[in-house]
C-alpha atoms as a PDB file:
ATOM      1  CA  UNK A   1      -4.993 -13.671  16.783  1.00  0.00           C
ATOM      2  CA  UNK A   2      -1.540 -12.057  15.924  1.00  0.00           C
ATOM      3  CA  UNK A   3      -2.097  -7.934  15.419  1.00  0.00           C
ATOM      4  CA  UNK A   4      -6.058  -7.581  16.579  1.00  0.00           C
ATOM      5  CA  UNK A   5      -6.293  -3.929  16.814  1.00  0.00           C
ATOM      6  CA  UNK A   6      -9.587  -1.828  16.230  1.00  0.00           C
ATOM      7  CA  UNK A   7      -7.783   1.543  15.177  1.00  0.00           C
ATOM      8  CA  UNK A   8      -4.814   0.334  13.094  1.00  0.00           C
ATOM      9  CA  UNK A   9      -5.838  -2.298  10.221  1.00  0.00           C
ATOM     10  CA  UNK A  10      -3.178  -4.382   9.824  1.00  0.00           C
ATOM     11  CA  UNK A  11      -2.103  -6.383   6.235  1.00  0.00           C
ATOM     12  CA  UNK A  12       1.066  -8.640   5.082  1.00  0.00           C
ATOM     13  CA  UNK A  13       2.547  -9.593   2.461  1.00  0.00           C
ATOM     14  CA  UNK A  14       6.138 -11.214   1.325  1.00  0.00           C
ATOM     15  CA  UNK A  15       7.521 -10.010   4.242  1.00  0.00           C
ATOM     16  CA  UNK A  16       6.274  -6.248   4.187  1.00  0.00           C
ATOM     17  CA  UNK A  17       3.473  -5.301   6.663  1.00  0.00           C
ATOM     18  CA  UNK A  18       1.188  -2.163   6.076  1.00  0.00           C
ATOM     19  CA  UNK A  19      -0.152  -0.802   9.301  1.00  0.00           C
ATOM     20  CA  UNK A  20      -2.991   1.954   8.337  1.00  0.00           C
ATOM     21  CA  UNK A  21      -3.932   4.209  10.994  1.00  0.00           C
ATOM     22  CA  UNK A  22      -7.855   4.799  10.803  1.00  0.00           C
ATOM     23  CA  UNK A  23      -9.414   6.963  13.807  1.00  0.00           C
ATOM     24  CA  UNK A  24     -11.462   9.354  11.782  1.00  0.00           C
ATOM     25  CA  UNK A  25     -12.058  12.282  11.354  1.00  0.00           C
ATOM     26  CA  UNK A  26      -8.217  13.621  11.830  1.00  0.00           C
ATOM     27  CA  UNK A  27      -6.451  10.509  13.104  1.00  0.00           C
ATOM     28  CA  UNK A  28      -5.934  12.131  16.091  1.00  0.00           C
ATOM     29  CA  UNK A  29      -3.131  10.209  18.253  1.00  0.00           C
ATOM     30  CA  UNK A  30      -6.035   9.571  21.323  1.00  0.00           C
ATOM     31  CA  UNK A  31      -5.081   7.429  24.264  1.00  0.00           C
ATOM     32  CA  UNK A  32      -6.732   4.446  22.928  1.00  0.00           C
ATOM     33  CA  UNK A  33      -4.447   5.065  19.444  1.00  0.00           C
ATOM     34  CA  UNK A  34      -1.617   5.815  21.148  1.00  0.00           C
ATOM     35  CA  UNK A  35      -2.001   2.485  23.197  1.00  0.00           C
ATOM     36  CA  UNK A  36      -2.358   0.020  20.339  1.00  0.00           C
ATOM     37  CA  UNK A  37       0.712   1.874  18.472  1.00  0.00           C
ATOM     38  CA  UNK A  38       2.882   1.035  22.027  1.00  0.00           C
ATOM     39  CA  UNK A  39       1.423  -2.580  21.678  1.00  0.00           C
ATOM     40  CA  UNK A  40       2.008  -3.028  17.643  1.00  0.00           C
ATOM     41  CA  UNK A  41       5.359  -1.851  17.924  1.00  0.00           C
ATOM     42  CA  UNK A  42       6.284  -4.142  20.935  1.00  0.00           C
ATOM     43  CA  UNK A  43       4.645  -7.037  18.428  1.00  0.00           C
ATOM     44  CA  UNK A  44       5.847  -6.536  15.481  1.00  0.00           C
ATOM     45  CA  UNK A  45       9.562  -5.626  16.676  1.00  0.00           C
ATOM     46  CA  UNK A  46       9.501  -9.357  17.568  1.00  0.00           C
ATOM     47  CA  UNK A  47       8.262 -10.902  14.578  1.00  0.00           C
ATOM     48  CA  UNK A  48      10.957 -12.377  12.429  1.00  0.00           C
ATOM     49  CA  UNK A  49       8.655 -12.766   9.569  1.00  0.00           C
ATOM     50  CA  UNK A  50       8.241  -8.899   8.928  1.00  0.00           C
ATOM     51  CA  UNK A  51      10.857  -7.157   7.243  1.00  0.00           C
ATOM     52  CA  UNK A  52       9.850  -3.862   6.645  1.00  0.00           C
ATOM     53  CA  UNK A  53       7.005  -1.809   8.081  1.00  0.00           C
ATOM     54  CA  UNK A  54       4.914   0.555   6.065  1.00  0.00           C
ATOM     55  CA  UNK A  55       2.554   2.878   8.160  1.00  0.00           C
ATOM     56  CA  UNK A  56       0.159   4.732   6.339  1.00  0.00           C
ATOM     57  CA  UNK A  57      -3.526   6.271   6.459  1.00  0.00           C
ATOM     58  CA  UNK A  58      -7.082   5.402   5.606  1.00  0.00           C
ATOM     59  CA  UNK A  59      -8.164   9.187   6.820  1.00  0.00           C
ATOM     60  CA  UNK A  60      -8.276  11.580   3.942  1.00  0.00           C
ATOM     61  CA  UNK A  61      -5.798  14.421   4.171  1.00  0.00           C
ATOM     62  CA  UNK A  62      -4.392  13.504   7.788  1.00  0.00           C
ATOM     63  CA  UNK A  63      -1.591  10.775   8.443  1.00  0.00           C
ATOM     64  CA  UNK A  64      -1.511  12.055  12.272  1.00  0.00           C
ATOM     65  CA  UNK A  65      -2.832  15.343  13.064  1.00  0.00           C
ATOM     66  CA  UNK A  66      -0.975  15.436  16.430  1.00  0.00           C
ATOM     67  CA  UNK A  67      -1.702  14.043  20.132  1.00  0.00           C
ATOM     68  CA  UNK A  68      -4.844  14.229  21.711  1.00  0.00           C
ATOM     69  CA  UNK A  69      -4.735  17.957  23.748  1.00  0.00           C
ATOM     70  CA  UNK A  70      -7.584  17.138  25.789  1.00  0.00           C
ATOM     71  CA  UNK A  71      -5.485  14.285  27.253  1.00  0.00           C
ATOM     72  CA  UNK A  72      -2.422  16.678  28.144  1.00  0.00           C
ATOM     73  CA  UNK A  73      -4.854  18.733  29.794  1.00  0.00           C
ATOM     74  CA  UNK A  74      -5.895  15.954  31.926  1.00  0.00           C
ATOM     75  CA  UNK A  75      -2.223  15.502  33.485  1.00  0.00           C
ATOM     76  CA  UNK A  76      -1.832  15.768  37.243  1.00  0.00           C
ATOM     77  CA  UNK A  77       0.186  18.840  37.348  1.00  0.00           C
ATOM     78  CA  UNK A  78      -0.527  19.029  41.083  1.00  0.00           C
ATOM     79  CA  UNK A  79       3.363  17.806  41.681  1.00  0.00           C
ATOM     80  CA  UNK A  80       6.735  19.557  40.356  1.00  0.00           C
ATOM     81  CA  UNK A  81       8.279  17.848  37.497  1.00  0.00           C
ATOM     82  CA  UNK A  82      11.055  15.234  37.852  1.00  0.00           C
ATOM     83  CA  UNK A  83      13.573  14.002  35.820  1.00  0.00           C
ATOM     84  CA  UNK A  84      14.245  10.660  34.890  1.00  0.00           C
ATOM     85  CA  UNK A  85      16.797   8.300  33.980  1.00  0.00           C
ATOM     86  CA  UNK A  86      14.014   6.181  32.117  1.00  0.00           C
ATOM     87  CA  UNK A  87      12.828   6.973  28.740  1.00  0.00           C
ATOM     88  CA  UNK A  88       8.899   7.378  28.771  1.00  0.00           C
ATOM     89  CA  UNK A  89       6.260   5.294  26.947  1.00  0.00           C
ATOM     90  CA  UNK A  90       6.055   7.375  24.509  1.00  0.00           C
ATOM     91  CA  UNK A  91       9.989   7.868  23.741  1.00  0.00           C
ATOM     92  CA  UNK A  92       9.724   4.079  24.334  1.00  0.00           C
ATOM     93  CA  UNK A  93       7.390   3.390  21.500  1.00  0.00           C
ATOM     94  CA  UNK A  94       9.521   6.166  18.870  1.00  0.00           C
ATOM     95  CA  UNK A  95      12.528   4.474  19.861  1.00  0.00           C
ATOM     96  CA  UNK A  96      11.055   0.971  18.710  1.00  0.00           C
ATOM     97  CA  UNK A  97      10.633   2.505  15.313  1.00  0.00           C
ATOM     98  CA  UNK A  98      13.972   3.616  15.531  1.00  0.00           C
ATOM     99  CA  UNK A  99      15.802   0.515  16.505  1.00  0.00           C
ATOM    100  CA  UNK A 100      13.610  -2.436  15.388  1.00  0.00           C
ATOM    101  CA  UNK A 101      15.621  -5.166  12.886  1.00  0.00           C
ATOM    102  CA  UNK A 102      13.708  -4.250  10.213  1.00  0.00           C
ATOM    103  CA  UNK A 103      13.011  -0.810   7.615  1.00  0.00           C
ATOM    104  CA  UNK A 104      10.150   1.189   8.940  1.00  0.00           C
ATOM    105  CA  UNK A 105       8.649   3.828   6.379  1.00  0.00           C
ATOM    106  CA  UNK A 106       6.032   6.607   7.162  1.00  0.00           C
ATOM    107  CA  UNK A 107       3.950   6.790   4.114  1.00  0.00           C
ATOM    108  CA  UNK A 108       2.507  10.889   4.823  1.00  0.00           C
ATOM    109  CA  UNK A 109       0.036  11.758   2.171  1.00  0.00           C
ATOM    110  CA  UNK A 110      -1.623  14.635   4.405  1.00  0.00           C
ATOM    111  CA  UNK A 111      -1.035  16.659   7.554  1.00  0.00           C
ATOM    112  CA  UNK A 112       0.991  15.329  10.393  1.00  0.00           C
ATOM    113  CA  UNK A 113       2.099  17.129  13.555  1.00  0.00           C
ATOM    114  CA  UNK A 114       2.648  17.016  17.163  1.00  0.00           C
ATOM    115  CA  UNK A 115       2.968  13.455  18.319  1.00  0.00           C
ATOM    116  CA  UNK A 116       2.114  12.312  15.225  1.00  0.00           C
ATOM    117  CA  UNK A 117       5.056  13.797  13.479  1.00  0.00           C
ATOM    118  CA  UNK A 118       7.521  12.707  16.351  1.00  0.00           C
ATOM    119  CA  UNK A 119       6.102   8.890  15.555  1.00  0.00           C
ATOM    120  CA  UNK A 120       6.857   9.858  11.802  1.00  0.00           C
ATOM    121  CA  UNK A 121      10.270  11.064  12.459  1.00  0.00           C
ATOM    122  CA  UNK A 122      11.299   8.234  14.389  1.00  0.00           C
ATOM    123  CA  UNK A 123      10.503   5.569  11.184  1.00  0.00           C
ATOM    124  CA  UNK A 124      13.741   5.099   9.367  1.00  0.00           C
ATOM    125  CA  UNK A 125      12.144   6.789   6.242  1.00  0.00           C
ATOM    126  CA  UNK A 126       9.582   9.411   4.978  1.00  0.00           C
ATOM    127  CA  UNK A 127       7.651  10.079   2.226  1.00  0.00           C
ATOM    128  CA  UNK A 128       5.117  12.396   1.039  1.00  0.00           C
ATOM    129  CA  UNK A 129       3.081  14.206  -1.553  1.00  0.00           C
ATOM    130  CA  UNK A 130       3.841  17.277  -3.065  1.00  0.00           C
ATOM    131  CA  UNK A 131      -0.280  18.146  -2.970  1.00  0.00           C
ATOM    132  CA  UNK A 132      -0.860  17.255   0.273  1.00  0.00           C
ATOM    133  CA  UNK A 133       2.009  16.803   2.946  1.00  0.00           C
ATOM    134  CA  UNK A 134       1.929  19.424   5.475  1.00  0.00           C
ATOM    135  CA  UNK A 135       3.916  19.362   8.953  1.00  0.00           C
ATOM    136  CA  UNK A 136       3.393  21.172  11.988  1.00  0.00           C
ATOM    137  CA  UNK A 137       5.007  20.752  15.181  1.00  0.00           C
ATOM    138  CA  UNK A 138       2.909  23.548  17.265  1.00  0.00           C
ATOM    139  CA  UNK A 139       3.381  22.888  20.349  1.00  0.00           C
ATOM    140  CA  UNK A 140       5.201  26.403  21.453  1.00  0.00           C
ATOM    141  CA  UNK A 141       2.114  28.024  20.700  1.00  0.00           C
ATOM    142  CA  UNK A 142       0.180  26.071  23.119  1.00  0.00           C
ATOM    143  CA  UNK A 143       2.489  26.927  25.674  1.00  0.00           C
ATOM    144  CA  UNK A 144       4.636  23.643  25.259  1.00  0.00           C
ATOM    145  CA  UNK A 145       6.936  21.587  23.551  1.00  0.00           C
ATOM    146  CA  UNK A 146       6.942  19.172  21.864  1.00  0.00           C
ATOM    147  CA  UNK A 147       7.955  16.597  24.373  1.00  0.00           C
ATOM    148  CA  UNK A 148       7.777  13.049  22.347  1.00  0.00           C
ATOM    149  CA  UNK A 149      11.069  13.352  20.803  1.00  0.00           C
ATOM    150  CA  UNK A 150      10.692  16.036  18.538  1.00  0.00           C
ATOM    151  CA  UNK A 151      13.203  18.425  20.177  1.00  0.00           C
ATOM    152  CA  UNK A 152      15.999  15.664  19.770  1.00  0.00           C
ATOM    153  CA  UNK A 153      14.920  13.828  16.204  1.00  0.00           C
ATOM    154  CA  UNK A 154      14.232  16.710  14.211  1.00  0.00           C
ATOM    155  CA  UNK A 155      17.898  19.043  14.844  1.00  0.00           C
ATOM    156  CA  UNK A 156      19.047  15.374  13.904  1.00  0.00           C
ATOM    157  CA  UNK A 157      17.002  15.313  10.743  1.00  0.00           C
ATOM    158  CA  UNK A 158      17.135  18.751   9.655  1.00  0.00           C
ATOM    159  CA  UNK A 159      19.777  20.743  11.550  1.00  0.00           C
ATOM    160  CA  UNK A 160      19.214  22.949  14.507  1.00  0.00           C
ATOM    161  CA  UNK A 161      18.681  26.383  12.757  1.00  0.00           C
ATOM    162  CA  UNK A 162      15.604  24.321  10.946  1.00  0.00           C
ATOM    163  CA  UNK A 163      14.755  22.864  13.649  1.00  0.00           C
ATOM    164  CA  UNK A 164      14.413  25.755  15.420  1.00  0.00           C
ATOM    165  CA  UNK A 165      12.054  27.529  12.969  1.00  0.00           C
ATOM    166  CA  UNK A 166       9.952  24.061  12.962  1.00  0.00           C
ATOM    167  CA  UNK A 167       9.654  23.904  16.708  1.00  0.00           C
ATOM    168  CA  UNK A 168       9.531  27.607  17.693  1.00  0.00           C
ATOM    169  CA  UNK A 169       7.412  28.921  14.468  1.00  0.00           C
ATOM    170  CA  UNK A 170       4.794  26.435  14.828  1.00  0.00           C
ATOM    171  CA  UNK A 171       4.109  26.732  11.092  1.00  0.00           C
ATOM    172  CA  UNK A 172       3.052  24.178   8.154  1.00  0.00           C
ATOM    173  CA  UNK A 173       5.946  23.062   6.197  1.00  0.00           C
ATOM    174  CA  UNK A 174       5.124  22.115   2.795  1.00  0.00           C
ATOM    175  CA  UNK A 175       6.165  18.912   1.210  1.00  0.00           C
ATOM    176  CA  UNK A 176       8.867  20.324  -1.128  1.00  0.00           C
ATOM    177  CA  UNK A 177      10.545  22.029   1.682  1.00  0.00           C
ATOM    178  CA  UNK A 178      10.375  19.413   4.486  1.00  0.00           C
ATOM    179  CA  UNK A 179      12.218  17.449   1.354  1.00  0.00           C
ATOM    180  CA  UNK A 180      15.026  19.828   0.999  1.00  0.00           C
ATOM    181  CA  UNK A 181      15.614  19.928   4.477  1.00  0.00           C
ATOM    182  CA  UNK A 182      15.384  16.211   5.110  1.00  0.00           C
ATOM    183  CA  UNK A 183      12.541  15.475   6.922  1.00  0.00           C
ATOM    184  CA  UNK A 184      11.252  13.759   3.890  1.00  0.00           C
ATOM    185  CA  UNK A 185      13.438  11.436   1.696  1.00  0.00           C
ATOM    186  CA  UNK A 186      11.461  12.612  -1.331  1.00  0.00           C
ATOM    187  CA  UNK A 187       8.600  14.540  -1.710  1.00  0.00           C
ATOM    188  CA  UNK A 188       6.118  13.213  -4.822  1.00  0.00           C
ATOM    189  CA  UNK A 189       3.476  13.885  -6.897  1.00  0.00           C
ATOM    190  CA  UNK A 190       0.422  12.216  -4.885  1.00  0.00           C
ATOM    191  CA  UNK A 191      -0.261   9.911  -7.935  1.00  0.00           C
ATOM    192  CA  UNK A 192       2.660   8.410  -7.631  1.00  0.00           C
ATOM    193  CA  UNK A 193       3.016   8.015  -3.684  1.00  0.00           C
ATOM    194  CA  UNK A 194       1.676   4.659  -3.402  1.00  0.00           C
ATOM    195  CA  UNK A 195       3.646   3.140  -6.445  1.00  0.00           C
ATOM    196  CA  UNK A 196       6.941   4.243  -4.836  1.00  0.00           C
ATOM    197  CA  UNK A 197       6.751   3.101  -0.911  1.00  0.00           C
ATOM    198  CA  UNK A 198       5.310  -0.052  -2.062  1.00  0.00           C
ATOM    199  CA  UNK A 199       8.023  -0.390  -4.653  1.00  0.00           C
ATOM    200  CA  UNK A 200      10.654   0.293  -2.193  1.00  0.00           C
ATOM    201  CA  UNK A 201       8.898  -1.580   0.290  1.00  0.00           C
ATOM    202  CA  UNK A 202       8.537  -5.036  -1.564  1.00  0.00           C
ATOM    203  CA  UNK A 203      12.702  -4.231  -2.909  1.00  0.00           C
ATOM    204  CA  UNK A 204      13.523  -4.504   0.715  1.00  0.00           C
ATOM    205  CA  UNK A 205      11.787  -7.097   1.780  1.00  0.00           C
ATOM    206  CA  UNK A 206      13.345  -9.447  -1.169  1.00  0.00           C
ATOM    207  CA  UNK A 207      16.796  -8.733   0.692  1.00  0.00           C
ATOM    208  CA  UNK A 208      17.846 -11.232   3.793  1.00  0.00           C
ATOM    209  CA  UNK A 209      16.450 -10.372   6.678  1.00  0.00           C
ATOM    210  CA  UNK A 210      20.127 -10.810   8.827  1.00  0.00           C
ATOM    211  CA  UNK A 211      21.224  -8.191   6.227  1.00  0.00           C
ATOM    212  CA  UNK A 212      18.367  -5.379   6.765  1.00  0.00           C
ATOM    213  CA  UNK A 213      18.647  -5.786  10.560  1.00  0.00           C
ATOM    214  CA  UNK A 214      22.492  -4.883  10.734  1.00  0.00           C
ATOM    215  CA  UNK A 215      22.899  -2.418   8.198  1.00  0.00           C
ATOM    216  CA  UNK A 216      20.415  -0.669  10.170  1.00  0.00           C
ATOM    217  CA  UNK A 217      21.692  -1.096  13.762  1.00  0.00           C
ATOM    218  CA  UNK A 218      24.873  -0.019  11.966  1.00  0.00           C
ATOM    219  CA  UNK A 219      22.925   3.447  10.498  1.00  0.00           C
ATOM    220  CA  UNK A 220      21.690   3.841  13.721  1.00  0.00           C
ATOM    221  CA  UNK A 221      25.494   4.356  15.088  1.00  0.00           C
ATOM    222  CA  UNK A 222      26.396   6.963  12.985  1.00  0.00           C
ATOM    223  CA  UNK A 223      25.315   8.958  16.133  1.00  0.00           C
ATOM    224  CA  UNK A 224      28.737   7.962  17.846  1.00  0.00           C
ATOM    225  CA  UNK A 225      31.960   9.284  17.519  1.00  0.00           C
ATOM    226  CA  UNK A 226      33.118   8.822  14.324  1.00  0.00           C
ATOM    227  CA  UNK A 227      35.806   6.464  15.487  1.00  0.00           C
ATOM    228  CA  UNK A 228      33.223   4.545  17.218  1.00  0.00           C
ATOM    229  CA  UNK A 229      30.631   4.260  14.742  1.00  0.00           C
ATOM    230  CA  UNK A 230      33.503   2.784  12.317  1.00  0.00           C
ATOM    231  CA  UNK A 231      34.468   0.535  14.843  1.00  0.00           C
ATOM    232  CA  UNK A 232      30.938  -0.778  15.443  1.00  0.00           C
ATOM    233  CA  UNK A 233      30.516  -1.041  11.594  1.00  0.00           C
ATOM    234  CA  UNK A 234      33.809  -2.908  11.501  1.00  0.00           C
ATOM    235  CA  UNK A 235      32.010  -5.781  13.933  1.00  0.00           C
ATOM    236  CA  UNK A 236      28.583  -5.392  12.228  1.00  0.00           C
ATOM    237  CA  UNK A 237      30.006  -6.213   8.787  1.00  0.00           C
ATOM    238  CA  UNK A 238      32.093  -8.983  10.557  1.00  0.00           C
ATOM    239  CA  UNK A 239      28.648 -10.406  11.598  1.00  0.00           C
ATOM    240  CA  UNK A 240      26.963 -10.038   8.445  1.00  0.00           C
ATOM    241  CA  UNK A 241      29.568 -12.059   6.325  1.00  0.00           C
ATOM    242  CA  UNK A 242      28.851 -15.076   8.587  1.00  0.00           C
ATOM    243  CA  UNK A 243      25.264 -15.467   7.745  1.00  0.00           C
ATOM    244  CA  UNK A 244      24.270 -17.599   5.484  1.00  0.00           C
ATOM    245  CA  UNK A 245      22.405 -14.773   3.009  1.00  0.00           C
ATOM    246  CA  UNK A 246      25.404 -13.285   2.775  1.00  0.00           C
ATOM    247  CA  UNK A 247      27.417 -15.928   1.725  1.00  0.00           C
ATOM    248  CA  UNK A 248      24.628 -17.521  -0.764  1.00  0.00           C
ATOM    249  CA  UNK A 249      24.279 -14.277  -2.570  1.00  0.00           C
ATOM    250  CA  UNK A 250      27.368 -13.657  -3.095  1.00  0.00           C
ATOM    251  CA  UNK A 251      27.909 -16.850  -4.557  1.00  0.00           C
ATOM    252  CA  UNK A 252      24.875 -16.357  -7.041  1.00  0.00           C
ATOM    253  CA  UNK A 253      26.328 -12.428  -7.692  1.00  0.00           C
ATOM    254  CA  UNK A 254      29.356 -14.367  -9.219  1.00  0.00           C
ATOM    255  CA  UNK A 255      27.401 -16.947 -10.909  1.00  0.00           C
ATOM    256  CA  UNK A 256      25.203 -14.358 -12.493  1.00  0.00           C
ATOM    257  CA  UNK A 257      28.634 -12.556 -13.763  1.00  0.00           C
ATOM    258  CA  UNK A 258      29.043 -10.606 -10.957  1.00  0.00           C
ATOM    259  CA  UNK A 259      31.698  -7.927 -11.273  1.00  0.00           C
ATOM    260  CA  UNK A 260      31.551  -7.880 -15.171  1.00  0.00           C
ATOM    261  CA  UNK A 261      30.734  -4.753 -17.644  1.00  0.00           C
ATOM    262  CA  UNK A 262      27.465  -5.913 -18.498  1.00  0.00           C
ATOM    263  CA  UNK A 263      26.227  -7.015 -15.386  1.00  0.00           C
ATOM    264  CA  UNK A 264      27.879  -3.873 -12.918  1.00  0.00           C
ATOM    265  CA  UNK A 265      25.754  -1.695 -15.899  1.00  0.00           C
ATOM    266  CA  UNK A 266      21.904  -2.923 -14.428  1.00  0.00           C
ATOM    267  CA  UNK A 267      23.071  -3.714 -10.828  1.00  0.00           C
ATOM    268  CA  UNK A 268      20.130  -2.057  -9.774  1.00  0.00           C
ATOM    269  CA  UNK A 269      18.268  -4.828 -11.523  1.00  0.00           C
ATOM    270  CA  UNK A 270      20.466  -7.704 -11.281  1.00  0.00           C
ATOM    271  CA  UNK A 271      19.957  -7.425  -6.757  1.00  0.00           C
ATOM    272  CA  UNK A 272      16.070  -8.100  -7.477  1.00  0.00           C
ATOM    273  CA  UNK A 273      17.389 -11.158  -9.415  1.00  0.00           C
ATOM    274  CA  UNK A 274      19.492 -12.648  -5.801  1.00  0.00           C
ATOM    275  CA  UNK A 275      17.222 -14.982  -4.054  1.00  0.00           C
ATOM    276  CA  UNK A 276      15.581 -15.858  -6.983  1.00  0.00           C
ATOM    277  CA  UNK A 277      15.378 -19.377  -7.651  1.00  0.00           C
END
């Protein structure tokens, strides 16, 4: 059976799958968590059928508290670090969220930290609640740091000076500020949390699935060179205006008056109409 996991409960639904992370009491990222989040992301990264990935919580006030410290402490530390040329499991399993061919969205209505915010940081999106979102990378002030991404995601998120005061403050920071400084694409009234992701969620999922997957890969290479990263888009578009989404939707833009007054006035509307029959 396809997504069998005992800590993440797994649901899908035209094309969207919710992953909710219950390991009471604080959803703390433990080694058998950690494992199955290494396994669903090598799983669903595969599956054609899912086009956007919602993870979210079934643990009051926690999305991830952070990883499991009792595990760290467990480490062999008899031998001197090395460096390698090969990203770690853990960097691994972020990256997957990163890169995957399809939208991944954190849904964070409660604290998140440590590993758990790394994970979070690496989804392609982030939301929270005003009420309830805290995050905490404190690391530093166990003597560490935070060493699952963190140190590289979050000066790309938020800008090193922010970064900095995240990392080496060890500190909560509340919804409304994580949202200024971009951690968050929108920080929202916890009523309304739900309502939105699953909103946005379902709006992507309508799209073509060729469509999500490139305009993503070419996000993701806004990281080069600017020349680069336009040259890349250049191909990606290419791509994308071969596939046969692309050019059915377009035809049905123009048949719905595409490119007219009254119809450029509710494009936001008139995209949910593509695809429909």
């Amino acid at each position: 059976m396809p997504y069998d996991y005992q800590l993440l409960d797994i649901t899908i639904d035209k094309g969207v799958l919710f992953a909710t992370i219950n390991n009471p009491p604080i959803n703390l990222m433990t080694i058998p968590l950690y494992m199955e989040l290494v396994s669903f992301t090598e799983e669903v990264e595969v599956d054609d059928d899912i086009r956007v990935v919602v993870m979210q919580s079934a643990v009051p006030d926690f999305f991830i508290a952070h990883f499991d410290v009792e595990a760290l402490l467990a480490t062999d530390i008899s031998e001197p670090a090395i460096r390698s040329s090969e990203l770690n499991p853990f960097h691994l399993m972020c990256e997957r969220m990163r890169t995957m061919p399809k939208a991944t969205i954190a849904k964070i209505d409660g604290r998140v930290g440590g590993g758990g915010s790394e994970f979070a940081s690496s989804c392609d999106m982030r939301f929270g609640s005003l009420e309830k979102t805290k995050i905490n990378q404190m690391e530093v002030a166990l003597g560490i740091l935070p060493g699952g991404s963190g140190t590289q995601r979050l000066p790309r998120l938020v800008g090193r000076g922010r970064a900095m005061e995240i990392v080496l403050g060890s500190d909560d920071l509340d919804a409304a500020t994580a949202e200024k400084w971009g951690y968050l694409n929108r920080a929202l009234p916890a009523s309304g949390l739900d309502e939105f992701v699953d909103r946005l969620a379902y709006r992507i999922a309508g799209f073509p699935g060729q469509a999500i997957a490139l305009a993503k890969e070419s996000v993701n290479h806004a990281e080069l060179p600017l020349r680069e990263g336009l040259a890349e888009e250049a191909y990606l578009f290419q791509q994308s205006l071969r596939t046969h989404g692309a050019q059915t939707r377009m035809k049905q833009y123009m048949e719905l008056g595409g490119q007219t007054r009254e119809v450029e006035l509710r494009i936001g509307e008139v995209c949910l109409e593509l695809g429909q029959e």
